[in-house]
Protein backbone atom coordinates (compact mmCIF):
# COMPACT_ATOMS: atom_id res chain seq x y z
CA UNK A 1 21.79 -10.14 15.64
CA UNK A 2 25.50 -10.40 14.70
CA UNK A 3 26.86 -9.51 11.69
CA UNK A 4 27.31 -12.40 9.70
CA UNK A 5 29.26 -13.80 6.59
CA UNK A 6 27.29 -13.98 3.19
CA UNK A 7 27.71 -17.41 0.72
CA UNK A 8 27.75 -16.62 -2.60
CA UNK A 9 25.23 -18.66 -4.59
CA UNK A 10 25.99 -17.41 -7.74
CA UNK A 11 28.27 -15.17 -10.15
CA UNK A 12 27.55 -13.98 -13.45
CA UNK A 13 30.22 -12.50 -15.90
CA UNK A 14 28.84 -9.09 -17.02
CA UNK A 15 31.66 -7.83 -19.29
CA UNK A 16 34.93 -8.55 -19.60
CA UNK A 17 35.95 -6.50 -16.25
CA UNK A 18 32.75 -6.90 -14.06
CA UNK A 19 30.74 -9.69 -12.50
CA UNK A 20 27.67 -9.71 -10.44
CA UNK A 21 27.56 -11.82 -7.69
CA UNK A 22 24.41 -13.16 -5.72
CA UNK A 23 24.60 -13.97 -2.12
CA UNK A 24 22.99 -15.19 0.91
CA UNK A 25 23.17 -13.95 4.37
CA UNK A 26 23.68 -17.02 6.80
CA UNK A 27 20.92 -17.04 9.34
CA UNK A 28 20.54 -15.14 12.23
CA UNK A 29 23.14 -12.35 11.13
CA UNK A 30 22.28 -9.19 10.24
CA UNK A 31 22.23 -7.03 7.16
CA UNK A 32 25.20 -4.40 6.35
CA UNK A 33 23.94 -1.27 4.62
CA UNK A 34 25.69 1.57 2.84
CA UNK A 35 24.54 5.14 4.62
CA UNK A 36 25.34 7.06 1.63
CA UNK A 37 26.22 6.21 -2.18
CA UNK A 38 29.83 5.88 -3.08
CA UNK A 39 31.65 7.49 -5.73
CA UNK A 40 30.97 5.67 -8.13
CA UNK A 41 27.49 4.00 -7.68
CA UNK A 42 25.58 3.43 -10.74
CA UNK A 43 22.35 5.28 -8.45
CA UNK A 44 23.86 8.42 -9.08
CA UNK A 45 23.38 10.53 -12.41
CA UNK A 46 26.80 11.38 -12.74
CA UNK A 47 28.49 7.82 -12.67
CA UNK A 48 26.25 6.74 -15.92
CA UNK A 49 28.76 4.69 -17.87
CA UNK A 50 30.58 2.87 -14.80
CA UNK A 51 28.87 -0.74 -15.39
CA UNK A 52 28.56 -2.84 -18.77
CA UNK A 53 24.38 -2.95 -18.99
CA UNK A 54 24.58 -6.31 -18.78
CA UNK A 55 25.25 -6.16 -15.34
CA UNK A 56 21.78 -4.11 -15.03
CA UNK A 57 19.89 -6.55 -16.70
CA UNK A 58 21.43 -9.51 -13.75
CA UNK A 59 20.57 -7.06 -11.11
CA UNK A 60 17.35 -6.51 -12.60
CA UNK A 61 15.19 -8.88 -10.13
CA UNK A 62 16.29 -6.82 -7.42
CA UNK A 63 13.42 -4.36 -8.21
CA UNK A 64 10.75 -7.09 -8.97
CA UNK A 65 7.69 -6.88 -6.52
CA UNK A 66 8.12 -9.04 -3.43
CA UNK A 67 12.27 -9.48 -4.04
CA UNK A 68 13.96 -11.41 -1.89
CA UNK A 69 16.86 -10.53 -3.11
CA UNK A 70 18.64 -7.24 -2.81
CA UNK A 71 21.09 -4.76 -4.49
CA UNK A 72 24.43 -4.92 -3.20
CA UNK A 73 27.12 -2.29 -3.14
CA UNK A 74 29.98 -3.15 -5.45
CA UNK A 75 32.41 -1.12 -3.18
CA UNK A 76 31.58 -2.76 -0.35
CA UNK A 77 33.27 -6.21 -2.08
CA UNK A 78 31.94 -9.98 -1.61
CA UNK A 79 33.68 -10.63 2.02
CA UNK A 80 31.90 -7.82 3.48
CA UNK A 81 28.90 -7.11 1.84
CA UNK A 82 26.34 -4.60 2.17
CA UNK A 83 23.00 -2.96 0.42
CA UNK A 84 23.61 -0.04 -1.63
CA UNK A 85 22.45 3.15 -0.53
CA UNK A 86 20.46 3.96 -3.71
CA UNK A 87 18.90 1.18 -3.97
CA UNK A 88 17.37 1.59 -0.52
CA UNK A 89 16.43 5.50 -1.33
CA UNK A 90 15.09 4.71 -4.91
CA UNK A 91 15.08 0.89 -5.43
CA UNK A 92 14.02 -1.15 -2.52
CA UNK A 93 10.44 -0.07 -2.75
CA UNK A 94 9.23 -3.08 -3.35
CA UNK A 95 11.54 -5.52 -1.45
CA UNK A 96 10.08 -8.08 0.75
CA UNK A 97 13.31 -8.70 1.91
CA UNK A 98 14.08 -4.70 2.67
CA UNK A 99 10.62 -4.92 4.01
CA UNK A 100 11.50 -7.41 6.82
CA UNK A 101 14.53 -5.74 7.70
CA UNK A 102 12.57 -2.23 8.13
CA UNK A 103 10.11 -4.10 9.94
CA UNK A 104 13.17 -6.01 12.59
CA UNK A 105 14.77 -2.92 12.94
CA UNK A 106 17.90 -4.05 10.94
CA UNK A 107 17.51 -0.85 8.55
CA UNK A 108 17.45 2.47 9.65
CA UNK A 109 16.44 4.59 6.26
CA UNK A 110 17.04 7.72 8.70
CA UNK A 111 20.62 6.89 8.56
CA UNK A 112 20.34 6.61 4.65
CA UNK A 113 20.93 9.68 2.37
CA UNK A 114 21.99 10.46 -1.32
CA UNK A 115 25.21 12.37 0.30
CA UNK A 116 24.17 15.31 -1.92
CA UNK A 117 24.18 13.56 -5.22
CA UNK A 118 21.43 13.08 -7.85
CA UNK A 119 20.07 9.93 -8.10
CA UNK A 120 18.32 7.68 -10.33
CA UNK A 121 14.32 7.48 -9.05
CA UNK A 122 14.13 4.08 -10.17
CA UNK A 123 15.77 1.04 -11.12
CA UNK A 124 14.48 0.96 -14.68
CA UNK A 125 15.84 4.31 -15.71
CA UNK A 126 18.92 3.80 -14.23
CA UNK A 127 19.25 0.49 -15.81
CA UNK A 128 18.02 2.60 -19.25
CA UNK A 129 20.87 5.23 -18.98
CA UNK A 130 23.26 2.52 -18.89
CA UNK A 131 22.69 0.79 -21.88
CA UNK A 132 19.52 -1.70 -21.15
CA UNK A 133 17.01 -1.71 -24.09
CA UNK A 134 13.34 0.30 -22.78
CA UNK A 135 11.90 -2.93 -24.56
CA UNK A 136 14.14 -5.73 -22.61
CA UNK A 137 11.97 -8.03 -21.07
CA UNK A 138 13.97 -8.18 -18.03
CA UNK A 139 12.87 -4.85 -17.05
CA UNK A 140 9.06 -5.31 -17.56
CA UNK A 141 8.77 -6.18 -13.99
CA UNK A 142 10.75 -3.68 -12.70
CA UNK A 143 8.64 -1.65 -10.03
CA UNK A 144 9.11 2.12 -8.56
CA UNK A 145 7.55 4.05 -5.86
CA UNK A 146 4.89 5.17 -8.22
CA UNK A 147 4.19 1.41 -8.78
């Protein structure tokens, strides 16, 4: 598979200095993944605080059961998107889109690791620690490996 250009379908403000932005890879081209989280990834403990929660609660959906969507890597930017790193160790659990990648050979979770950082075990606490009520309704479907 080659790697391909994503089309954004959508962009939500989340704050006045963030966004998130959903995309769409275009068929046939494969997906980009982070091998390790960057500095300051909102997986990690120590970068609590980086993102407005009201980017967590957009992002939410990436954690529902059968997803297709995914979490992307913020560093990675729009033109060259890829799937976080901590969201594959601690996130993707649950993604059917993660699980047909794993499945094509696309993802290689051997290549994945937390580069030595603490990381969040799931996407509800890390969404939690960064300012999204326990109570929202947007993380009631939120599902972990213990899920």
């Amino acid at each position: 598979m080659s790697q391909g250009k994503a089309r954004i379908v959508d962009v939500k403000p989340a704050g006045p200095d963030h966004q998130v932005i959903s995309f769409v890879s275009e068929a046939g081209s494969q997906r980009r993944y982070c091998k390790k989280p960057c500095a300051d990834c909102p997986w990690r403990l120590d970068a609590v605080g980086e993102f407005p929660a009201e980017a967590f609660k957009h992002s939410a959906h990436t954690a529902y059961d059968m997803s297709e969507n995914t979490f992307a890597c913020h560093s990675a930017g729009k033109d060259k998107s890829a799937t976080c790193a901590g969201y594959l160790l601690h996130g993707s659990y649950h993604s059917l889109a993660i699980r047909f990648d794993l499945m094509l050979g696309n993802i290689d979770l051997s290549e994945v690791s937390d580069g030595g950082h603490e990381l969040f075990t799931s996407y509800r606490a890390m969404a939690e620690a960064n300012g999204v009520s326990a109570d929202d309704p947007v993380l009631r479907a939120c599902r972990s490996a213990d899920d």
